[in-house]
C-alpha atoms as a PDB file:
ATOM      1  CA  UNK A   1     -48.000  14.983  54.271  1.00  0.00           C
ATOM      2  CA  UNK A   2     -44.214  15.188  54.597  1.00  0.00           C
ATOM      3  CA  UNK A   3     -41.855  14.607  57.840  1.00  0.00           C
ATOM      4  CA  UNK A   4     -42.500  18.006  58.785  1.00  0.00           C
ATOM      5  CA  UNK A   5     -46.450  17.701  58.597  1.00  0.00           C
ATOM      6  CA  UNK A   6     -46.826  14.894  60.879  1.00  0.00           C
ATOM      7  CA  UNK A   7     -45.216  17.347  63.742  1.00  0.00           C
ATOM      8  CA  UNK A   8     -47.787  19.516  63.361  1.00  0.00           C
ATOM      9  CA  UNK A   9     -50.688  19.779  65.357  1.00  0.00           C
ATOM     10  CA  UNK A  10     -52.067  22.309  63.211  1.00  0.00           C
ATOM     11  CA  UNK A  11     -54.500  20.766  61.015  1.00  0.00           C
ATOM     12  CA  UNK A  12     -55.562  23.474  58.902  1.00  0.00           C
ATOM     13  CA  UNK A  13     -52.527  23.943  56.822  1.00  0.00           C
ATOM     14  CA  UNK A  14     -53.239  20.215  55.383  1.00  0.00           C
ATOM     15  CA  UNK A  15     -57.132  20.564  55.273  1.00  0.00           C
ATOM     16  CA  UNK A  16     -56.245  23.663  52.996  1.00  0.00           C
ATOM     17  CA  UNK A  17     -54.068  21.297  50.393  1.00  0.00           C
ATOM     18  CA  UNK A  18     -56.931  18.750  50.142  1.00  0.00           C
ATOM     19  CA  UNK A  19     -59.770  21.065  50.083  1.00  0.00           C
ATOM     20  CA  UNK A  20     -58.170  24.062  48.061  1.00  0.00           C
ATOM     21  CA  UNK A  21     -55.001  22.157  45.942  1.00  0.00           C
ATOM     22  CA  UNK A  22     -55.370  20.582  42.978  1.00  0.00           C
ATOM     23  CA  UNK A  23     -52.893  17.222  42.813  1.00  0.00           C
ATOM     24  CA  UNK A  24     -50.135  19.205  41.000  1.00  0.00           C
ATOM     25  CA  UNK A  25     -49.992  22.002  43.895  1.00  0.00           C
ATOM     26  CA  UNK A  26     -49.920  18.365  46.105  1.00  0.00           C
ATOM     27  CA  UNK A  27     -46.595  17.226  44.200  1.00  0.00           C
ATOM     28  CA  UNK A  28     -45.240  21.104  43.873  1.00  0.00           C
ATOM     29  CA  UNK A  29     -45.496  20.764  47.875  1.00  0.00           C
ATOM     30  CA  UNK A  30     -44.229  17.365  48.250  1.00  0.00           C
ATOM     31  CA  UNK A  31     -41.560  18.023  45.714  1.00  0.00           C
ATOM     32  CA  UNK A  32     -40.202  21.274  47.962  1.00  0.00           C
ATOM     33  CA  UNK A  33     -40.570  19.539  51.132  1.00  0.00           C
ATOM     34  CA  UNK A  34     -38.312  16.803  50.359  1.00  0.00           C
ATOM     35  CA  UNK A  35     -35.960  18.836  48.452  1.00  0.00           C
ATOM     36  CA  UNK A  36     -35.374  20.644  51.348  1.00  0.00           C
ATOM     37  CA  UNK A  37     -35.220  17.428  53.668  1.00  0.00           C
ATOM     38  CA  UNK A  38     -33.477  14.726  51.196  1.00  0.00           C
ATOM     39  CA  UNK A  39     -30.182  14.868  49.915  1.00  0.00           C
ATOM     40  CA  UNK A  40     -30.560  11.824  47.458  1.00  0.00           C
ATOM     41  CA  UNK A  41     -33.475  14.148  45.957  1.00  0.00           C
ATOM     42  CA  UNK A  42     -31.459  16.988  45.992  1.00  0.00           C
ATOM     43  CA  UNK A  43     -28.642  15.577  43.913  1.00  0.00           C
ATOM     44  CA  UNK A  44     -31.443  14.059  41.505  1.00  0.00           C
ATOM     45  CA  UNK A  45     -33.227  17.285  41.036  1.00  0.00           C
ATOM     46  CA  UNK A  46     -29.300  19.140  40.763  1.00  0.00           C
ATOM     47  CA  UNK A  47     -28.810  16.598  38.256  1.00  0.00           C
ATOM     48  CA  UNK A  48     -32.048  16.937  36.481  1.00  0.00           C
ATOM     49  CA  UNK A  49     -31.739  20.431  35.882  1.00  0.00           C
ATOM     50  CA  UNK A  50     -28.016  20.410  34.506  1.00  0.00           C
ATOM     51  CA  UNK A  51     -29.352  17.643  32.189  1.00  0.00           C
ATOM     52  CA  UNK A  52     -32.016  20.081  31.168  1.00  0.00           C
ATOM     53  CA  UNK A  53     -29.408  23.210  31.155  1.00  0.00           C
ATOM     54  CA  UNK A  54     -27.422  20.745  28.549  1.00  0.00           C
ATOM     55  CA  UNK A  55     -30.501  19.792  26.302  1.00  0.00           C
ATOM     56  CA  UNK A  56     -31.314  23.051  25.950  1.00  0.00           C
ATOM     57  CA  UNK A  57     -27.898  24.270  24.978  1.00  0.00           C
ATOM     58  CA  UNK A  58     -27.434  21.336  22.578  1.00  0.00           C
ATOM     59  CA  UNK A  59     -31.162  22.302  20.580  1.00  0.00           C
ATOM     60  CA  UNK A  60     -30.170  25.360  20.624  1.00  0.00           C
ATOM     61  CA  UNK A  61     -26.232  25.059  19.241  1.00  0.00           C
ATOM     62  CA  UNK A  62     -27.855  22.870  16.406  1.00  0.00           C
ATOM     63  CA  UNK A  63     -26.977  19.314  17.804  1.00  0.00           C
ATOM     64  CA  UNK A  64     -30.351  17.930  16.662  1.00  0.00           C
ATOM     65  CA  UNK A  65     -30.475  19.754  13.356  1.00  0.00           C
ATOM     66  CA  UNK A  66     -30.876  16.734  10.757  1.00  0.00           C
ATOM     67  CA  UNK A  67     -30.095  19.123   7.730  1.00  0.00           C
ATOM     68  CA  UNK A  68     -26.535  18.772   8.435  1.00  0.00           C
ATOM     69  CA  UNK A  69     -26.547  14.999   9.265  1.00  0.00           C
ATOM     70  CA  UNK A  70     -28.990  14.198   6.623  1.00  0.00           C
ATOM     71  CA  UNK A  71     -26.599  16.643   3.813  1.00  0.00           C
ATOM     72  CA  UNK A  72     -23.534  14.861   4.569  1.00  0.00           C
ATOM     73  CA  UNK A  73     -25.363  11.010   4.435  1.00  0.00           C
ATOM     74  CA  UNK A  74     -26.887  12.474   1.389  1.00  0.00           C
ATOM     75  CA  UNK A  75     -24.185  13.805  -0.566  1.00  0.00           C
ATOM     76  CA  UNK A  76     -22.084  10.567   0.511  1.00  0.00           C
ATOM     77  CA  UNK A  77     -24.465   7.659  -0.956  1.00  0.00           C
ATOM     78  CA  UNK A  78     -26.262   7.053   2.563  1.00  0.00           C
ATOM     79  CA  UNK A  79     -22.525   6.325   4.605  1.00  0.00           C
ATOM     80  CA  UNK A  80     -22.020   9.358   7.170  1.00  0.00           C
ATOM     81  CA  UNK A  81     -18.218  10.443   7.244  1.00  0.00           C
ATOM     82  CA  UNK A  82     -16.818  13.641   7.899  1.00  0.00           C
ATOM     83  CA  UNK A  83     -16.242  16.333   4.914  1.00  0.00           C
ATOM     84  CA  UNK A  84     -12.495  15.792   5.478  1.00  0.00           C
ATOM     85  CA  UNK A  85     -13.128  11.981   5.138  1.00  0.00           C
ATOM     86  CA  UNK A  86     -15.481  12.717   1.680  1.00  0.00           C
ATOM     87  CA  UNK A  87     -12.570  14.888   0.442  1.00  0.00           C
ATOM     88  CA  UNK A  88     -10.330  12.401   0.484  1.00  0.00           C
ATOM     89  CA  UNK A  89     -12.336   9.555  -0.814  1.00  0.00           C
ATOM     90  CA  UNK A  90     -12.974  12.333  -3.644  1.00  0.00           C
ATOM     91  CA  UNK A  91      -9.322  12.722  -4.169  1.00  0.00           C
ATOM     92  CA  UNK A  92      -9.038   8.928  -4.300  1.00  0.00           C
ATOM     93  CA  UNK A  93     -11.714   8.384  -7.014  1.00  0.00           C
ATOM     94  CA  UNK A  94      -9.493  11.476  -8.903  1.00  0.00           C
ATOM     95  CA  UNK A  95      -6.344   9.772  -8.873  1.00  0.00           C
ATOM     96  CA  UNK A  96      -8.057   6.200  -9.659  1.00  0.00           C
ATOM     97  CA  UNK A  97      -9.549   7.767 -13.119  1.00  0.00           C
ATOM     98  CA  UNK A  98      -6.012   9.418 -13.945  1.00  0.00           C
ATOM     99  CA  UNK A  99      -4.133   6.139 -13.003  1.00  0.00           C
ATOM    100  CA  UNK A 100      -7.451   4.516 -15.553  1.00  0.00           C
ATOM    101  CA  UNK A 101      -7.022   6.827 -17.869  1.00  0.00           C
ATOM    102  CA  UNK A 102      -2.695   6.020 -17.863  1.00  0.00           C
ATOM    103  CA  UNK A 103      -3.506   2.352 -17.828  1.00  0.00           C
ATOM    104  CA  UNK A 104      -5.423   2.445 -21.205  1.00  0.00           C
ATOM    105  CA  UNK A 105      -2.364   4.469 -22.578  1.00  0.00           C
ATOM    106  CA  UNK A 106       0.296   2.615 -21.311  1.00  0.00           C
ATOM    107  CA  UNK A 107      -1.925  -0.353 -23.181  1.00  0.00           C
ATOM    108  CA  UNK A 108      -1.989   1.239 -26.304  1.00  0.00           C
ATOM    109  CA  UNK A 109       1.400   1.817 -26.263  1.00  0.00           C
ATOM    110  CA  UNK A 110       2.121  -1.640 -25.796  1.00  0.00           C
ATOM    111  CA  UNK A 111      -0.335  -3.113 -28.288  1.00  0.00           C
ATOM    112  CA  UNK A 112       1.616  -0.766 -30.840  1.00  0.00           C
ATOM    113  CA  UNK A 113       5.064  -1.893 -29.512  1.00  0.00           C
ATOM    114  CA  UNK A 114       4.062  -5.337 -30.187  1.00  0.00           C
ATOM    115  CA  UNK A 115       2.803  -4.830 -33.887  1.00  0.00           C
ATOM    116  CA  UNK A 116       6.481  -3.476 -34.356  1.00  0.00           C
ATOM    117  CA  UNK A 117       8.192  -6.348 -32.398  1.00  0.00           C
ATOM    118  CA  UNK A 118       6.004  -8.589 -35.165  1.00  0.00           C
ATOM    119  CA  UNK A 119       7.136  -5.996 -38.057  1.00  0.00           C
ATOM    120  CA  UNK A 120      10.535  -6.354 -37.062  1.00  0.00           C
ATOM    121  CA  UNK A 121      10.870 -10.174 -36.361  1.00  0.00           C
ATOM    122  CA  UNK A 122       9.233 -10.457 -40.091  1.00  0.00           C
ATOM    123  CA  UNK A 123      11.765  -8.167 -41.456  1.00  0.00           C
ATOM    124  CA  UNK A 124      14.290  -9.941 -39.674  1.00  0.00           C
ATOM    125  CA  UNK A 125      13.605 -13.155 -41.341  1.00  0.00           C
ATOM    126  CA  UNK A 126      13.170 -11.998 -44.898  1.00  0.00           C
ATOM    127  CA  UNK A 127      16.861 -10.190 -44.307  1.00  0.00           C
ATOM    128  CA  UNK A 128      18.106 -14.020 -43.160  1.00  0.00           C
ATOM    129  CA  UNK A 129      16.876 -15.660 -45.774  1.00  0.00           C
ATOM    130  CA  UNK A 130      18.273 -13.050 -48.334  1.00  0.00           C
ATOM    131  CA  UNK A 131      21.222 -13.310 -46.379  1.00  0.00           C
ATOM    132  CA  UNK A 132      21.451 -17.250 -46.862  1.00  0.00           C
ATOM    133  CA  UNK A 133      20.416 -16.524 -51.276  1.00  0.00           C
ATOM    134  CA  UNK A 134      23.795 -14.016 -51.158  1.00  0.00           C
ATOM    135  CA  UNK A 135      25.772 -16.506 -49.686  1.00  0.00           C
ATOM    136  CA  UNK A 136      24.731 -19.445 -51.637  1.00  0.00           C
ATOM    137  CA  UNK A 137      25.150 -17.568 -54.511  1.00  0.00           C
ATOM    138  CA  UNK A 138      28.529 -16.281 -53.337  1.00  0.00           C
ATOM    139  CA  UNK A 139      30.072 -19.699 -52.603  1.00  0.00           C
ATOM    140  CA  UNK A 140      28.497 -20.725 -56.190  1.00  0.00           C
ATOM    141  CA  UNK A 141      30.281 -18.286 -57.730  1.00  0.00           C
ATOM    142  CA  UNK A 142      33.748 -18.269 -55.692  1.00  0.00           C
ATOM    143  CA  UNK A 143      33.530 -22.117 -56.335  1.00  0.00           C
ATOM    144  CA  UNK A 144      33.599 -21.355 -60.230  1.00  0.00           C
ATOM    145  CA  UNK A 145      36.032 -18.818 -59.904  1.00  0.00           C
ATOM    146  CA  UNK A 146      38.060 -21.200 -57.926  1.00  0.00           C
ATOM    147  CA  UNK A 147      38.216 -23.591 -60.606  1.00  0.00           C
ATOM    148  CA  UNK A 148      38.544 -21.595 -63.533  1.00  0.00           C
ATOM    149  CA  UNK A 149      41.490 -19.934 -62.017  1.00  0.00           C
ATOM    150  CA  UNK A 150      43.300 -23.902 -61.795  1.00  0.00           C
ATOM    151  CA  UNK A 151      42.842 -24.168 -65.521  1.00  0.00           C
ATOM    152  CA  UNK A 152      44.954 -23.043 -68.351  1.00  0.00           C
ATOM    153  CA  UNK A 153      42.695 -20.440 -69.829  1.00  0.00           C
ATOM    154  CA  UNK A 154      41.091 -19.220 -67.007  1.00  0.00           C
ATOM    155  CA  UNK A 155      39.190 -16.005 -68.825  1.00  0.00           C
ATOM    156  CA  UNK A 156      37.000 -18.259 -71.348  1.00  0.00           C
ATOM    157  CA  UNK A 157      36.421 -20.814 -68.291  1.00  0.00           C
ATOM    158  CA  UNK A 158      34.876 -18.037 -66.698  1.00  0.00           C
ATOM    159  CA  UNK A 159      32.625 -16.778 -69.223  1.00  0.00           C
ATOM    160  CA  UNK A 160      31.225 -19.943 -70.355  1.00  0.00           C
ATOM    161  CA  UNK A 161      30.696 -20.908 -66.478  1.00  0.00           C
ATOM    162  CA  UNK A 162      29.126 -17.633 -65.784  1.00  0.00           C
ATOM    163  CA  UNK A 163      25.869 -18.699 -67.877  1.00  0.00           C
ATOM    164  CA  UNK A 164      26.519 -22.141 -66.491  1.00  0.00           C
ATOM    165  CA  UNK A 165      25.804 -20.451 -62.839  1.00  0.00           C
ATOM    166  CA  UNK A 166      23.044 -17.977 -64.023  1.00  0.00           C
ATOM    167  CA  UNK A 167      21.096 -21.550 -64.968  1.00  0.00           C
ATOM    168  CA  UNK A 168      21.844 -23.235 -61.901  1.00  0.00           C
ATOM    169  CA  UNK A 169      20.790 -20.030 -59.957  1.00  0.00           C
ATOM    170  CA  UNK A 170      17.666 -19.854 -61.895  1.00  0.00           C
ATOM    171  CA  UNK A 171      16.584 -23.600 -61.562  1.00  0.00           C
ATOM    172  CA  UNK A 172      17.646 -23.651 -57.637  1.00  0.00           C
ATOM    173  CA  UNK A 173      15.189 -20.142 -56.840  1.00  0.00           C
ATOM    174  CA  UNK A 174      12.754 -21.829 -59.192  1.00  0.00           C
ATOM    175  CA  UNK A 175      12.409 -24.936 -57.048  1.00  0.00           C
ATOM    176  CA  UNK A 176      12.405 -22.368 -53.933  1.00  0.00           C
ATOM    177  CA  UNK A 177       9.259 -20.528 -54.553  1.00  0.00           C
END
Protein backbone atom coordinates (compact mmCIF):
# COMPACT_ATOMS: atom_id res chain seq x y z
CA UNK A 1 0.00 0.00 0.00
CA UNK A 2 2.03 3.02 -1.10
CA UNK A 3 6.03 3.40 -1.66
CA UNK A 4 6.36 3.98 1.86
CA UNK A 5 4.38 0.73 2.97
CA UNK A 6 6.39 -1.70 1.15
CA UNK A 7 9.52 -0.46 3.49
CA UNK A 8 7.86 -1.44 6.27
CA UNK A 9 8.26 -4.46 8.06
CA UNK A 10 5.57 -3.63 10.29
CA UNK A 11 2.60 -5.40 9.23
CA UNK A 12 0.07 -4.24 11.52
CA UNK A 13 -0.39 -0.76 10.32
CA UNK A 14 -1.76 -2.40 6.87
CA UNK A 15 -3.69 -5.35 8.56
CA UNK A 16 -5.47 -2.38 10.45
CA UNK A 17 -6.62 -0.62 6.89
CA UNK A 18 -8.02 -3.95 5.57
CA UNK A 19 -9.53 -5.22 8.66
CA UNK A 20 -10.75 -1.82 10.27
CA UNK A 21 -11.04 0.75 6.88
CA UNK A 22 -13.74 0.94 4.86
CA UNK A 23 -12.53 1.54 0.90
CA UNK A 24 -12.97 5.35 1.23
CA UNK A 25 -10.52 5.54 4.42
CA UNK A 26 -8.31 3.15 1.68
CA UNK A 27 -8.38 6.09 -1.02
CA UNK A 28 -8.28 9.00 1.89
CA UNK A 29 -4.84 7.07 2.68
CA UNK A 30 -3.72 6.47 -0.74
CA UNK A 31 -4.76 9.91 -1.75
CA UNK A 32 -2.34 11.54 1.25
CA UNK A 33 0.40 9.24 0.62
CA UNK A 34 0.93 10.17 -2.85
CA UNK A 35 0.21 13.71 -2.35
CA UNK A 36 2.93 13.83 -0.21
CA UNK A 37 5.25 11.64 -2.58
CA UNK A 38 4.03 12.85 -6.25
CA UNK A 39 4.42 16.08 -7.64
CA UNK A 40 2.26 15.42 -10.85
CA UNK A 41 -0.56 14.67 -8.09
CA UNK A 42 0.23 17.52 -6.26
CA UNK A 43 -0.21 20.00 -9.06
CA UNK A 44 -3.55 18.03 -10.02
CA UNK A 45 -4.98 18.18 -6.59
CA UNK A 46 -3.52 22.27 -6.42
CA UNK A 47 -5.35 22.55 -9.51
CA UNK A 48 -8.44 20.78 -8.48
CA UNK A 49 -9.04 22.79 -5.60
CA UNK A 50 -8.53 26.33 -7.31
CA UNK A 51 -11.03 24.96 -9.89
CA UNK A 52 -13.31 24.27 -7.00
CA UNK A 53 -12.30 27.75 -5.13
CA UNK A 54 -13.54 29.31 -8.72
CA UNK A 55 -16.89 27.29 -9.03
CA UNK A 56 -17.78 28.19 -5.89
CA UNK A 57 -17.13 31.87 -6.28
CA UNK A 58 -18.85 31.91 -9.68
CA UNK A 59 -22.41 30.11 -7.97
CA UNK A 60 -22.09 32.23 -5.57
CA UNK A 61 -21.47 35.83 -7.61
CA UNK A 62 -24.60 34.68 -9.70
CA UNK A 63 -22.74 33.29 -12.86
CA UNK A 64 -25.23 30.41 -13.17
CA UNK A 65 -28.32 32.41 -12.32
CA UNK A 66 -30.62 31.79 -15.54
CA UNK A 67 -33.08 34.66 -14.43
CA UNK A 68 -30.78 37.11 -15.86
CA UNK A 69 -29.83 35.12 -19.03
CA UNK A 70 -33.25 33.84 -19.53
CA UNK A 71 -34.77 37.95 -18.91
CA UNK A 72 -32.57 39.36 -21.43
CA UNK A 73 -33.31 36.25 -24.26
CA UNK A 74 -36.79 36.86 -23.16
CA UNK A 75 -37.35 40.40 -23.43
CA UNK A 76 -35.23 40.26 -26.82
CA UNK A 77 -37.45 37.64 -28.94
CA UNK A 78 -35.14 34.54 -27.96
CA UNK A 79 -31.56 36.44 -29.45
CA UNK A 80 -29.24 37.15 -26.26
CA UNK A 81 -27.48 40.67 -26.64
CA UNK A 82 -26.44 42.94 -24.11
CA UNK A 83 -28.97 45.76 -22.65
CA UNK A 84 -26.71 48.33 -24.35
CA UNK A 85 -27.07 46.29 -27.63
CA UNK A 86 -31.26 46.07 -26.99
CA UNK A 87 -31.14 49.86 -26.40
CA UNK A 88 -29.91 50.57 -29.43
CA UNK A 89 -31.82 48.22 -31.59
CA UNK A 90 -34.78 50.04 -29.57
CA UNK A 91 -33.58 53.37 -30.68
CA UNK A 92 -33.33 51.99 -34.22
CA UNK A 93 -36.94 50.66 -34.42
CA UNK A 94 -37.76 54.55 -32.92
CA UNK A 95 -36.17 56.35 -35.58
CA UNK A 96 -37.45 53.71 -38.37
CA UNK A 97 -41.29 54.56 -37.29
CA UNK A 98 -40.48 58.46 -37.29
CA UNK A 99 -38.58 58.18 -40.68
CA UNK A 100 -42.27 55.80 -41.58
CA UNK A 101 -44.26 58.07 -40.24
CA UNK A 102 -42.20 61.21 -42.53
CA UNK A 103 -42.32 58.94 -45.52
CA UNK A 104 -46.20 58.77 -45.59
CA UNK A 105 -46.12 62.66 -45.22
CA UNK A 106 -43.66 63.51 -47.53
CA UNK A 107 -46.16 61.16 -49.86
CA UNK A 108 -49.05 63.03 -49.19
CA UNK A 109 -47.47 66.01 -49.89
CA UNK A 110 -46.52 64.90 -53.14
CA UNK A 111 -49.77 63.25 -54.20
CA UNK A 112 -51.26 66.86 -53.44
CA UNK A 113 -48.42 68.64 -55.36
CA UNK A 114 -49.27 66.59 -58.26
CA UNK A 115 -53.16 67.25 -58.28
CA UNK A 116 -51.95 71.00 -58.51
CA UNK A 117 -49.25 70.36 -61.22
CA UNK A 118 -52.58 68.71 -63.13
CA UNK A 119 -54.76 71.90 -61.94
CA UNK A 120 -52.29 74.10 -63.24
CA UNK A 121 -51.28 72.43 -66.61
CA UNK A 122 -55.32 72.45 -67.21
CA UNK A 123 -55.49 76.04 -66.41
CA UNK A 124 -52.64 76.60 -68.47
CA UNK A 125 -54.23 75.30 -71.53
CA UNK A 126 -57.65 76.86 -71.23
CA UNK A 127 -55.52 80.40 -70.79
CA UNK A 128 -53.70 79.29 -74.39
CA UNK A 129 -56.48 78.61 -76.07
CA UNK A 130 -58.26 81.89 -74.88
CA UNK A 131 -55.15 83.39 -75.69
CA UNK A 132 -55.23 82.04 -79.43
CA UNK A 133 -59.65 83.27 -79.51
CA UNK A 134 -58.13 87.05 -78.45
CA UNK A 135 -55.77 86.98 -81.03
CA UNK A 136 -57.79 85.63 -83.78
CA UNK A 137 -60.25 87.92 -82.97
CA UNK A 138 -57.73 90.75 -82.74
CA UNK A 139 -56.16 90.22 -86.18
CA UNK A 140 -59.99 89.91 -87.44
CA UNK A 141 -60.68 93.03 -86.28
CA UNK A 142 -57.27 95.03 -87.00
CA UNK A 143 -57.70 93.43 -90.54
CA UNK A 144 -61.16 95.36 -90.86
CA UNK A 145 -59.90 98.30 -89.38
CA UNK A 146 -57.06 98.12 -91.75
CA UNK A 147 -59.22 98.27 -94.63
CA UNK A 148 -61.77 100.56 -93.69
CA UNK A 149 -59.17 103.07 -92.89
CA UNK A 150 -57.89 102.71 -97.05
CA UNK A 151 -61.38 103.70 -98.05
CA UNK A 152 -62.97 107.01 -98.52
CA UNK A 153 -65.48 106.90 -95.73
CA UNK A 154 -63.80 105.02 -93.35
CA UNK A 155 -66.49 105.60 -90.23
CA UNK A 156 -69.60 103.85 -92.10
CA UNK A 157 -67.01 101.06 -93.42
CA UNK A 158 -66.49 100.39 -89.97
CA UNK A 159 -69.84 100.12 -88.65
CA UNK A 160 -71.30 98.05 -91.27
CA UNK A 161 -68.06 95.67 -90.98
CA UNK A 162 -68.37 95.56 -87.29
CA UNK A 163 -71.67 93.28 -87.60
CA UNK A 164 -69.93 91.76 -90.58
CA UNK A 165 -67.14 90.48 -87.89
CA UNK A 166 -69.61 89.79 -84.96
CA UNK A 167 -71.14 87.03 -87.71
CA UNK A 168 -67.98 85.69 -88.72
CA UNK A 169 -66.94 85.47 -84.97
CA UNK A 170 -70.11 83.78 -84.17
CA UNK A 171 -70.10 81.14 -87.06
CA UNK A 172 -66.13 80.43 -86.51
CA UNK A 173 -66.78 79.66 -82.27
CA UNK A 174 -69.88 77.88 -83.49
CA UNK A 175 -67.96 75.40 -85.62
CA UNK A 176 -65.37 75.29 -82.53
CA UNK A 177 -67.48 73.79 -79.89
Amino acid sequence: MGSKRLDEMDTESVRSVFDNGSPIAWLIEEGTVRLKTQRPFQFAAAAAVLFAVFMIGFAIGGGFSSSTAANVVADNGGLFISNEQAADYQQQAIDLEDTRGQLTVAEGDAAFQRSQVAALTEDSAQLRSALNQVRLEMDIVVGIYEECLGRLQPLKCIENARSDANDFLAELYGAQQ
